[in-house]
C-alpha atoms as a PDB file:
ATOM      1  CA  UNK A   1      -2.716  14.142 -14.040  1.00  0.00           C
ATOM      2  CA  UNK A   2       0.293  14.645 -11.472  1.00  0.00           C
ATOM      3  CA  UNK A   3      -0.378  15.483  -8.273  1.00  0.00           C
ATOM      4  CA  UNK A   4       2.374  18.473  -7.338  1.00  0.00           C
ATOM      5  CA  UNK A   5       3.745  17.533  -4.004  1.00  0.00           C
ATOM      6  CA  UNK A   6       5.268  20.484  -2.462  1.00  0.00           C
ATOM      7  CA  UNK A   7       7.620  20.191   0.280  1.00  0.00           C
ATOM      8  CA  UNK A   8       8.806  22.921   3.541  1.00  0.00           C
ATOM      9  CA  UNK A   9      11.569  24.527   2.003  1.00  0.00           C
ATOM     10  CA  UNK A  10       8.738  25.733  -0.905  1.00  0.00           C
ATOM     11  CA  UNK A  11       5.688  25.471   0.807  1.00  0.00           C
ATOM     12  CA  UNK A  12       6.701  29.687   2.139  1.00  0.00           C
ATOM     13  CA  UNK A  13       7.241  30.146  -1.599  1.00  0.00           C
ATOM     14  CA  UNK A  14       4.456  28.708  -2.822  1.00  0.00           C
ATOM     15  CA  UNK A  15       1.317  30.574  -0.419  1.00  0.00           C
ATOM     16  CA  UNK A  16       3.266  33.652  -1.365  1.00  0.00           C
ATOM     17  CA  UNK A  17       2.290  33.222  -5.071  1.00  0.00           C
ATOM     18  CA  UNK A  18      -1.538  32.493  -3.921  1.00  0.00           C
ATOM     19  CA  UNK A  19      -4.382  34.673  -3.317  1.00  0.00           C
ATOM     20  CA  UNK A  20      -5.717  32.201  -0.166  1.00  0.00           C
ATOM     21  CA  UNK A  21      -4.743  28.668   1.642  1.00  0.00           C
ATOM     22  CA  UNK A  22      -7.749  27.239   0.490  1.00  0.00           C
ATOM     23  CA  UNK A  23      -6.165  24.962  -1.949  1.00  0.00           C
ATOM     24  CA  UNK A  24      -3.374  24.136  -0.276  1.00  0.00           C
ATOM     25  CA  UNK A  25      -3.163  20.148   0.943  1.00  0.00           C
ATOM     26  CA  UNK A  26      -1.183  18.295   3.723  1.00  0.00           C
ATOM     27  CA  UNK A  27      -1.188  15.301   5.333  1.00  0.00           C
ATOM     28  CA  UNK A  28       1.342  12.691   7.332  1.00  0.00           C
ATOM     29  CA  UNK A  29       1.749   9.098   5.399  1.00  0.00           C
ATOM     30  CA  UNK A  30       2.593   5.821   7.043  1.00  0.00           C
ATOM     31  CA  UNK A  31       5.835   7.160   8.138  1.00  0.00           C
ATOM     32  CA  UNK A  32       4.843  10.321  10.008  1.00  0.00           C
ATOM     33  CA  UNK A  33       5.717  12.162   6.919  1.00  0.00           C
ATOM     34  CA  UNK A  34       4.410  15.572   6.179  1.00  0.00           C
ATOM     35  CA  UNK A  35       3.168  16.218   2.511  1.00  0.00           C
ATOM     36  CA  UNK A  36       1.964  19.039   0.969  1.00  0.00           C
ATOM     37  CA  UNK A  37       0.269  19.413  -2.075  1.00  0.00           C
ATOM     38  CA  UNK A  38      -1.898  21.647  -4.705  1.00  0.00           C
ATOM     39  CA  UNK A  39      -4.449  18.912  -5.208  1.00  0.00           C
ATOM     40  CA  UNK A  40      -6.743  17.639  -2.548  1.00  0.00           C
ATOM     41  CA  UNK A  41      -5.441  13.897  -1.017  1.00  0.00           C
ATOM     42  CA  UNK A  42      -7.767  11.058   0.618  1.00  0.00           C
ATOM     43  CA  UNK A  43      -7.163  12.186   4.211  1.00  0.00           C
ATOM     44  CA  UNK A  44      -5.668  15.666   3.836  1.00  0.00           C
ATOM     45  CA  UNK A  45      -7.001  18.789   5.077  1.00  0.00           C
ATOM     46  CA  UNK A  46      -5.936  22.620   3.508  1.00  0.00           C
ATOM     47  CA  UNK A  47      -3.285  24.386   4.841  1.00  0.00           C
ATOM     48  CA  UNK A  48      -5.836  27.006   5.470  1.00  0.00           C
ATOM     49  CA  UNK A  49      -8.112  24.842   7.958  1.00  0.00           C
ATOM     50  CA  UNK A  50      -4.705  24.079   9.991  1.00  0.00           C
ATOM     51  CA  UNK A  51      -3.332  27.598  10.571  1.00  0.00           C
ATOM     52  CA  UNK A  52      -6.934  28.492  11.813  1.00  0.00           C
ATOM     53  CA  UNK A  53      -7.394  25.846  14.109  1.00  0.00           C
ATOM     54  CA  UNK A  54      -9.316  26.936  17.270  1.00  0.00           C
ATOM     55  CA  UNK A  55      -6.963  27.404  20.745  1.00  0.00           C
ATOM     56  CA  UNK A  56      -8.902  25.621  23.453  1.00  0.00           C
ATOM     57  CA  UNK A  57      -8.069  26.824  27.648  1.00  0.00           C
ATOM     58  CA  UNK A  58      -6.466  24.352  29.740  1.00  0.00           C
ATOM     59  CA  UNK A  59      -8.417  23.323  33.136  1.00  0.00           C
ATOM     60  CA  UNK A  60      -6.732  20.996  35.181  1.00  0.00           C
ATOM     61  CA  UNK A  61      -3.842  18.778  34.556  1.00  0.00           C
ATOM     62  CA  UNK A  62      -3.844  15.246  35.706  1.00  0.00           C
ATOM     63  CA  UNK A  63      -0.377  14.478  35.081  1.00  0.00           C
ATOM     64  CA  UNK A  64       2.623  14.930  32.560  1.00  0.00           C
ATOM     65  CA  UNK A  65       0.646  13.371  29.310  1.00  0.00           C
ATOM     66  CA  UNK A  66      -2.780  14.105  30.224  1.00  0.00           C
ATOM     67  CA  UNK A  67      -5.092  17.463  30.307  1.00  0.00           C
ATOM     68  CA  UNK A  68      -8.313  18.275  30.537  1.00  0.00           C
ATOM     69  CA  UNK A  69      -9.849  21.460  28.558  1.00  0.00           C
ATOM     70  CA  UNK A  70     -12.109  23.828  29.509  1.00  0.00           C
ATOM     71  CA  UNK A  71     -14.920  22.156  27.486  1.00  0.00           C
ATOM     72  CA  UNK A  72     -14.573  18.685  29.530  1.00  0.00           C
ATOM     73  CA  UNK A  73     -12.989  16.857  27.132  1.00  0.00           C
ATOM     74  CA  UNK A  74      -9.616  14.691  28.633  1.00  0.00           C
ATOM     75  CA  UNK A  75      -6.686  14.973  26.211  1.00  0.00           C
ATOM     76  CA  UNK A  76      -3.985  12.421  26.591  1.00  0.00           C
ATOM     77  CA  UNK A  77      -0.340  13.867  24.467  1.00  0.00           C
ATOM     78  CA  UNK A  78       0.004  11.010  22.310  1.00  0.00           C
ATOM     79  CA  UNK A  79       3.327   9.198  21.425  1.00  0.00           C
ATOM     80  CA  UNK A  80       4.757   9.988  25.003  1.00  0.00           C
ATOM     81  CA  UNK A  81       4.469   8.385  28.435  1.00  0.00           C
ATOM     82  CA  UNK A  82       5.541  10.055  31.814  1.00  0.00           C
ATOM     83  CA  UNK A  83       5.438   8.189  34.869  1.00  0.00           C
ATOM     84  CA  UNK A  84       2.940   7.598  36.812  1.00  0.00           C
ATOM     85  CA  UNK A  85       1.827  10.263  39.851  1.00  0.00           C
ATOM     86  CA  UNK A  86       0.427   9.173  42.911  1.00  0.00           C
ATOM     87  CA  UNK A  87      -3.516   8.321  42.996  1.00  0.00           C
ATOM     88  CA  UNK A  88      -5.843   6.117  44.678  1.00  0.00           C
ATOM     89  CA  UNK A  89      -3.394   3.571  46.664  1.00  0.00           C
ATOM     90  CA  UNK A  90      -0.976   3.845  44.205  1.00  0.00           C
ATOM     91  CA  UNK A  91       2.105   5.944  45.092  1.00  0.00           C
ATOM     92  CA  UNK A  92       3.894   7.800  42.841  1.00  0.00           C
ATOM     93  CA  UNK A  93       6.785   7.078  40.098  1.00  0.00           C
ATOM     94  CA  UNK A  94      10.197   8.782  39.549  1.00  0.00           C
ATOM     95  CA  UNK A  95       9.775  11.267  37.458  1.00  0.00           C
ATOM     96  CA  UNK A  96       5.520  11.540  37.864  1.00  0.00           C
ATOM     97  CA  UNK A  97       5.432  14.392  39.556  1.00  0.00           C
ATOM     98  CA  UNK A  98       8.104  16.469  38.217  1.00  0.00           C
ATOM     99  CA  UNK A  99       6.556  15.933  34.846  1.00  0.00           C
ATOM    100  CA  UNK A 100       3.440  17.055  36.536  1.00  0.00           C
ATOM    101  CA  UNK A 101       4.815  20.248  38.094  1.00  0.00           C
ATOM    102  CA  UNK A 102       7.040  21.308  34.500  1.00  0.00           C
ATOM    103  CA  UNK A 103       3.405  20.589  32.539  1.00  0.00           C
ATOM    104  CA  UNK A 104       1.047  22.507  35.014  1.00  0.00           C
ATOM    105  CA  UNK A 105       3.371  25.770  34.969  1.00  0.00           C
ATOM    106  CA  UNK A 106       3.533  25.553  31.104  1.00  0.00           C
ATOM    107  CA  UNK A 107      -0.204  25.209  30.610  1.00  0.00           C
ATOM    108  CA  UNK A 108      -2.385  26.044  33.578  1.00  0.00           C
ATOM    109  CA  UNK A 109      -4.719  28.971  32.374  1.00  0.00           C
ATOM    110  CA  UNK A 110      -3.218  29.304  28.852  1.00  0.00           C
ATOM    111  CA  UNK A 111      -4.635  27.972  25.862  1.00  0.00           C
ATOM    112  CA  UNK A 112      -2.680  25.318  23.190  1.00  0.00           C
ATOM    113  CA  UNK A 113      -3.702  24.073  19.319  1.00  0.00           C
ATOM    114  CA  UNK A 114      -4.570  20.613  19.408  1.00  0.00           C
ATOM    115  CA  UNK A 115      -3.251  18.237  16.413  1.00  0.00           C
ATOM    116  CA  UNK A 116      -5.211  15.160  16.904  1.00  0.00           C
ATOM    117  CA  UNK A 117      -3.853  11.277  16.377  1.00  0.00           C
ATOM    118  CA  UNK A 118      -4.692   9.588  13.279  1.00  0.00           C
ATOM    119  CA  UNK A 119      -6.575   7.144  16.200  1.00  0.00           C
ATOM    120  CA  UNK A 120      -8.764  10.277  17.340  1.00  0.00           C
ATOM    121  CA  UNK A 121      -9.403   8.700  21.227  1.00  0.00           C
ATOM    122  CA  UNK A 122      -8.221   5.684  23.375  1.00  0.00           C
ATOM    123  CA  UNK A 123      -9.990   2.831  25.145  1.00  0.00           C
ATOM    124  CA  UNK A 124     -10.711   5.086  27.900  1.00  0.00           C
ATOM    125  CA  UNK A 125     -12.821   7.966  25.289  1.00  0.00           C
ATOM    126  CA  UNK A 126      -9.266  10.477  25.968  1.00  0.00           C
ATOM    127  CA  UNK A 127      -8.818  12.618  23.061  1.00  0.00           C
ATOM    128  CA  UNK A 128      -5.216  11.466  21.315  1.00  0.00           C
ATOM    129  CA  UNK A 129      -3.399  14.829  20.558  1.00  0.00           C
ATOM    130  CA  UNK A 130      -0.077  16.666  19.586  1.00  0.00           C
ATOM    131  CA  UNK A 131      -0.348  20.022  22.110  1.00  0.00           C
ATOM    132  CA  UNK A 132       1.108  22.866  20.454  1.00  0.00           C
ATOM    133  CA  UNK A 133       1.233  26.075  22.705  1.00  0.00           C
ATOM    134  CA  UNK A 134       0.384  29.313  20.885  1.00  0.00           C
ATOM    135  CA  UNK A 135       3.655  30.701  20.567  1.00  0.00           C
ATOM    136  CA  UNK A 136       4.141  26.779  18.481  1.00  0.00           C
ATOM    137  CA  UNK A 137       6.308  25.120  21.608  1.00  0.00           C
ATOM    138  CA  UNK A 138       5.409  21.137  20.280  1.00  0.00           C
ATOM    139  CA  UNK A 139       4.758  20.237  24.405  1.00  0.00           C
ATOM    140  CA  UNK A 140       4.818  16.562  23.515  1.00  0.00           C
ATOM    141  CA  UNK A 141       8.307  16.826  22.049  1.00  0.00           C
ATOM    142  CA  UNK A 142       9.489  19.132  24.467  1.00  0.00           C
ATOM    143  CA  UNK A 143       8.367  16.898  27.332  1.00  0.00           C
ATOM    144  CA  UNK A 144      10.771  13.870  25.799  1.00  0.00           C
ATOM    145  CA  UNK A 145      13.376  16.963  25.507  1.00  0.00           C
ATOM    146  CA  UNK A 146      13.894  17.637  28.597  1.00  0.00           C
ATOM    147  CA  UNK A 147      13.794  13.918  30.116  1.00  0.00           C
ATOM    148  CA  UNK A 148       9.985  14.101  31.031  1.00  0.00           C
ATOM    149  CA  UNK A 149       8.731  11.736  29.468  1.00  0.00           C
ATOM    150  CA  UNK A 150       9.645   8.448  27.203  1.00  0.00           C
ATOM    151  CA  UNK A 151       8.901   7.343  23.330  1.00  0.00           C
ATOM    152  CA  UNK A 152       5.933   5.105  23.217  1.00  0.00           C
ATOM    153  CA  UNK A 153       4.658   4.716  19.544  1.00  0.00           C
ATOM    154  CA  UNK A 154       1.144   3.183  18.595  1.00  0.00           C
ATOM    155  CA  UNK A 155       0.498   2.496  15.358  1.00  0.00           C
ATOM    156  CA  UNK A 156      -1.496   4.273  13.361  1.00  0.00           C
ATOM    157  CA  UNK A 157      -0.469   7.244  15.594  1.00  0.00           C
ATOM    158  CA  UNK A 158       2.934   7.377  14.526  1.00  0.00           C
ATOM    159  CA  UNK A 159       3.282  11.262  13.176  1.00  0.00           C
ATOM    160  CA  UNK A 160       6.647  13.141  14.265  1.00  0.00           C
ATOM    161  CA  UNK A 161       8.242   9.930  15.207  1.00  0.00           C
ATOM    162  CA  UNK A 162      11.651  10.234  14.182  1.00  0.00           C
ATOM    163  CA  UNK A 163      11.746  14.155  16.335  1.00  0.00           C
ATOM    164  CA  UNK A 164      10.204  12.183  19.569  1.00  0.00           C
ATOM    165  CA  UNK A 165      12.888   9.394  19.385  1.00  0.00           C
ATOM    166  CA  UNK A 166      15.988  12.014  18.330  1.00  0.00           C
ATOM    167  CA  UNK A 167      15.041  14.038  20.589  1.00  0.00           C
ATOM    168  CA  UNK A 168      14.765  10.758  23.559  1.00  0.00           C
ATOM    169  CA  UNK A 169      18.078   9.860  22.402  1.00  0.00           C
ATOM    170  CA  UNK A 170      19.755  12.908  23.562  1.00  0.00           C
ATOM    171  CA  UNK A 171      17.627  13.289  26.615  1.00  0.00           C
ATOM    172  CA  UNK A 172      18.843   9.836  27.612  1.00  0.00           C
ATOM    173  CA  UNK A 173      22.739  10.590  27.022  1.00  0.00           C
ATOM    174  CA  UNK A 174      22.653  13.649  28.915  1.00  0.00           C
ATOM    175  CA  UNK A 175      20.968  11.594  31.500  1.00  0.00           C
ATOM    176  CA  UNK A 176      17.948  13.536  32.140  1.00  0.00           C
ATOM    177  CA  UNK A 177      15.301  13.203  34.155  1.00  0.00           C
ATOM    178  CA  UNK A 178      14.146   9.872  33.975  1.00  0.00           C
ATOM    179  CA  UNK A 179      17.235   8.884  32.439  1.00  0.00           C
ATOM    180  CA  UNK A 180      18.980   9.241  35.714  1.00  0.00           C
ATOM    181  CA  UNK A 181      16.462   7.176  37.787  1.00  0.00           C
ATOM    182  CA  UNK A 182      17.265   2.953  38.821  1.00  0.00           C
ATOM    183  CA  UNK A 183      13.770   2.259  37.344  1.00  0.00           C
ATOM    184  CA  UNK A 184      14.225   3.397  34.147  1.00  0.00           C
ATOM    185  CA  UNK A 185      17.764   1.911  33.920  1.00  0.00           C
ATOM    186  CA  UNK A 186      18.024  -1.239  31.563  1.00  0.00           C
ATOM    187  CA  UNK A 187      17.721  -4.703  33.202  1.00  0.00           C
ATOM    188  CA  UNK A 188      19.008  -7.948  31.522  1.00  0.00           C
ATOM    189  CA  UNK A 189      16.294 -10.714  31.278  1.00  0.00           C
ATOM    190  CA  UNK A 190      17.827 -12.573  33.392  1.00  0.00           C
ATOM    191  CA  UNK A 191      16.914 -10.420  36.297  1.00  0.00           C
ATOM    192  CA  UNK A 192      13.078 -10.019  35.104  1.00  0.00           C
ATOM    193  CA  UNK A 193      10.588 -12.208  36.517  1.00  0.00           C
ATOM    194  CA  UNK A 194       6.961 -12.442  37.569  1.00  0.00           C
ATOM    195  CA  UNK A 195       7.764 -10.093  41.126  1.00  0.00           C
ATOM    196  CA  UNK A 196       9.619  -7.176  39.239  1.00  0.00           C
ATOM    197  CA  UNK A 197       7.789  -6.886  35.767  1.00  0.00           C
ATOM    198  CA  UNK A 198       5.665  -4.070  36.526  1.00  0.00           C
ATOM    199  CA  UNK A 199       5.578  -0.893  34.942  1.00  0.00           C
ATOM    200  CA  UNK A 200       7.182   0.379  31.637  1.00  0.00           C
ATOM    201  CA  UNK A 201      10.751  -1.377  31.017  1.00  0.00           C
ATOM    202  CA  UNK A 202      13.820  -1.696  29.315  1.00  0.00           C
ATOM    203  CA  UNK A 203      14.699  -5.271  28.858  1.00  0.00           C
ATOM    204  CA  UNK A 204      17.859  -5.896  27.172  1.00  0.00           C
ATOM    205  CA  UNK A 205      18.234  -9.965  25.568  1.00  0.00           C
ATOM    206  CA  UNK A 206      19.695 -12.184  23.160  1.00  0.00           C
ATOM    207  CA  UNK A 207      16.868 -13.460  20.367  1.00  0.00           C
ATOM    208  CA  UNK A 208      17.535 -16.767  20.148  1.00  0.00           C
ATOM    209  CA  UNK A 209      14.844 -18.025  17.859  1.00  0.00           C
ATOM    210  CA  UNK A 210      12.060 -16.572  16.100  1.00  0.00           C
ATOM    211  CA  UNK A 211       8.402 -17.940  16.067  1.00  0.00           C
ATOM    212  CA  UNK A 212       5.283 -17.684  13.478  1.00  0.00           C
ATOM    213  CA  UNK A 213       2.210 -18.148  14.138  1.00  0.00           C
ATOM    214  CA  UNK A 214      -1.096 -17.339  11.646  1.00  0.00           C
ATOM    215  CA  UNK A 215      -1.671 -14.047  13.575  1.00  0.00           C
ATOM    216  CA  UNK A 216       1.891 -12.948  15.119  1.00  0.00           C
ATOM    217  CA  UNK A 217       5.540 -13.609  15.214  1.00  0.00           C
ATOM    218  CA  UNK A 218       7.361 -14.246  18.317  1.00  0.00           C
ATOM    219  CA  UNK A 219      10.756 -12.983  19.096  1.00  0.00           C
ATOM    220  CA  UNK A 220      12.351 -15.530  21.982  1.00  0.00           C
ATOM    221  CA  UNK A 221      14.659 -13.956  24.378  1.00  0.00           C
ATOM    222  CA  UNK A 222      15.018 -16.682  27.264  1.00  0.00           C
ATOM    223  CA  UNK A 223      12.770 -19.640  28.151  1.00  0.00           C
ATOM    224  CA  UNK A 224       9.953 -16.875  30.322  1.00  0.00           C
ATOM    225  CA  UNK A 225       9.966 -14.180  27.785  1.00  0.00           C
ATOM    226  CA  UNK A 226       9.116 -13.145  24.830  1.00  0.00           C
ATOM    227  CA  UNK A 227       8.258 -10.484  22.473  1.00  0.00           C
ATOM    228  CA  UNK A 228       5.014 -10.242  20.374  1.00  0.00           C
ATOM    229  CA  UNK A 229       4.741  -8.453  16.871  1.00  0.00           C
ATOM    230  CA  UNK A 230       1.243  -8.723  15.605  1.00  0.00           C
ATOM    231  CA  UNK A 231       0.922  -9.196  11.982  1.00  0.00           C
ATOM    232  CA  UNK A 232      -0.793  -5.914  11.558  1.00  0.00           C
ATOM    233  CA  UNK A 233       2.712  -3.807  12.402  1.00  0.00           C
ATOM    234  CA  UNK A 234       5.140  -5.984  10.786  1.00  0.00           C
ATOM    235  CA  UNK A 235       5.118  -4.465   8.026  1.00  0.00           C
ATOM    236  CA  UNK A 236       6.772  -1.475   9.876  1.00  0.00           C
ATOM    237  CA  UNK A 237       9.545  -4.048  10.714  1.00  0.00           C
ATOM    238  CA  UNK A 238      12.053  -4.947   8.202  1.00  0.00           C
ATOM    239  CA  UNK A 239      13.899  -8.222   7.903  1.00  0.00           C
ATOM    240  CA  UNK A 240      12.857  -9.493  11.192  1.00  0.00           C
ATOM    241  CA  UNK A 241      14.426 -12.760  10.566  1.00  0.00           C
ATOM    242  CA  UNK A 242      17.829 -10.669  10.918  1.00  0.00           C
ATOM    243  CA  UNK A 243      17.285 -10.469  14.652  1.00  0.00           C
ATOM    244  CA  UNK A 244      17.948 -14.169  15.557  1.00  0.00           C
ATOM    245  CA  UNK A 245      20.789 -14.423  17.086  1.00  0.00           C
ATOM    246  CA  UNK A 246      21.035 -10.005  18.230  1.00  0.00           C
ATOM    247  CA  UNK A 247      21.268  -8.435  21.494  1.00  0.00           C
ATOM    248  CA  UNK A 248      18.168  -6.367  21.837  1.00  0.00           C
ATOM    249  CA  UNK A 249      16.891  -4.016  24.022  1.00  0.00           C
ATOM    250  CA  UNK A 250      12.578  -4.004  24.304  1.00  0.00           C
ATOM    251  CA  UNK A 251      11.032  -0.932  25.412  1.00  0.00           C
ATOM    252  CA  UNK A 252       7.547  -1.382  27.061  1.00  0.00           C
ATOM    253  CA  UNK A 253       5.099  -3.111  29.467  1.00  0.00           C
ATOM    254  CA  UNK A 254       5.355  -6.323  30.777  1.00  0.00           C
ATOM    255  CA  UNK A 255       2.240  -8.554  30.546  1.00  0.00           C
ATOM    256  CA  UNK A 256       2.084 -12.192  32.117  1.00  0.00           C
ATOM    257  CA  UNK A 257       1.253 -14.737  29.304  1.00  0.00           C
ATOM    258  CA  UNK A 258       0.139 -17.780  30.993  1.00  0.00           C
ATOM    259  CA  UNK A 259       3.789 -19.369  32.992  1.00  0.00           C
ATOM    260  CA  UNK A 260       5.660 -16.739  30.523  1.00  0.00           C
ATOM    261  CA  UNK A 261       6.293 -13.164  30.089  1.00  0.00           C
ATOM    262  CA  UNK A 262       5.684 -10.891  26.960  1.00  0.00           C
ATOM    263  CA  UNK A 263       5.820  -7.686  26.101  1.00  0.00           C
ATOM    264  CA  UNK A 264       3.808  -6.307  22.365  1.00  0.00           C
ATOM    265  CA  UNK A 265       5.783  -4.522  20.460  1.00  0.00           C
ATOM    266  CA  UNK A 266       3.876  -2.435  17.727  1.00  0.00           C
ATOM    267  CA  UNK A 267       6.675  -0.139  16.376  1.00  0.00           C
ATOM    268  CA  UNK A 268      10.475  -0.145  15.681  1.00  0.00           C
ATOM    269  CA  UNK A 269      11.068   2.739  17.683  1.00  0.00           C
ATOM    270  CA  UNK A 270      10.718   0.253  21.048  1.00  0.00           C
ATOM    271  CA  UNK A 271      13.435  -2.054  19.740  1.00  0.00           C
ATOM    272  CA  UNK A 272      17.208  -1.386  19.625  1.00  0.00           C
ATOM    273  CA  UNK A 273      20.152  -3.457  18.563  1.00  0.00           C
ATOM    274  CA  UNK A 274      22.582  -3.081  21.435  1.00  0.00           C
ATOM    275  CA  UNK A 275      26.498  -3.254  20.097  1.00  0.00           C
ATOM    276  CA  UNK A 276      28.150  -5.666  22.129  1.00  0.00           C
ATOM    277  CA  UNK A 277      31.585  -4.449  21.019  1.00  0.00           C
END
């Protein structure tokens, strides 16, 4: 038997013609794809369950892309990053605290929908979540809109993907926010090194040979880095053979790997082909 996928433009259509939501499916695929369907789907849940969805109170906000709730739990916005603001005897980076300020007018006292990651919490027990506001403002997004905040995709938490990085594209053509800052500006690998690697980056290189190993492939920029694709996400890479010999700019952390440099990259979304024209 078919299964009848339904998509927006008929979804209205479609609950008009029904008595109840109840048999109503959706879920997001590998892609970040929403589906909706009549027939229930390994990992979906009804339409119903998601437009009921409890509103939980904001208590404190400890920067741009983390919360806490009025029920303890810490909720950091998944698929975003915002700098970092100043604690312990670390000061504060461009951007942290004006992310900080925008979030903690937005949300202090009010309540939002959460939309949790298909990873449900990180290494540190946060909740992963989309925040949704009750009028529907996507926060997440909107933080990347207005130059809060930059793209950082984890696989499997890779829903509304192509919206984050559209809407990061535009943010960083108009220049805003942390578009407009020096440490957020793109450095050529030449310039990276072991004193000035800290903190998230944009390292723009020439692949100039490619490297397998049983559990990851290597992309070589310059003789003291390199960039690491695990095995696990190449399959959201195509044609990575392609990229010997391209200009690239890497989007991410900098990690010291024993006299070298590497950065991980898990998702396309942190790797652009730069047109040298």
């Amino acid at each position: 038997m078919k299964r009848k996928v339904i998509n927006f433009y008929w979804l209205a259509l479609f609950l008009s013609s029904q008595d109840c939501y109840a048999d109503i499916y959706f879920w997001t695929d590998e892609q970040g794809k929403k589906h909706f369907s009549d027939t229930e789907h390994s990992g979906a849940q009804t339409y119903q369950e998601a437009q009921h969805k409890s509103l939980f109170s904001i208590k404190s906000i400890f920067d741009g892309d983390t919360v806490q709730l009025k029920d303890g739990r810490k909720i950091r916005l998944v698929g975003i990053n915002t700098p970092e603001v100043a604690h312990r005897n670390n000061p504060a980076q461009e951007g942290g605290e004006a992310a900080k300020k925008w979030l903690t007018k937005l949300l202090i006292g009010k309540k939002v929908r959460l939309e949790f990651a298909e990873q449900k919490q990180d290494k540190y027990k946060r909740y992963l979540a989309h925040l949704f506001t009750e009028e529907g403002l996507h926060i997440n997004l909107e933080l990347v809109r207005l130059g809060f905040a930059s793209v950082n995709i984890f696989p499997p938490n890779i829903a509304y993907v192509d919206e984050l990085v559209g809407a990061s594209d535009t943010a960083e053509k108009k220049k805003l926010g942390i578009w407009q800052y020096p440490s957020y500006a793109i450095k050529p690998v030449h310039e990276l090194n072991l004193n000035n690697k800290y903190g998230w980056q944009r390292i723009v290189g020439k692949i100039i040979s490619i490297q397998q190993t049983k559990k990851s492939v290597y992309l070589i920029i310059s003789n003291t880095f390199k960039l690491r694709i695990k095995k696990q996400f190449l399959h959201f890479f195509t044609n990575v053979g392609e990229l010997q010999g391209k200009t690239v700019e890497a989007r991410g952390w900098v990690n010291k790997s024993r006299n070298q440099m590497l950065m991980q990259i898990k998702h396309p979304s942190v790797l652009k082909i730069v047109n040298e024209n």
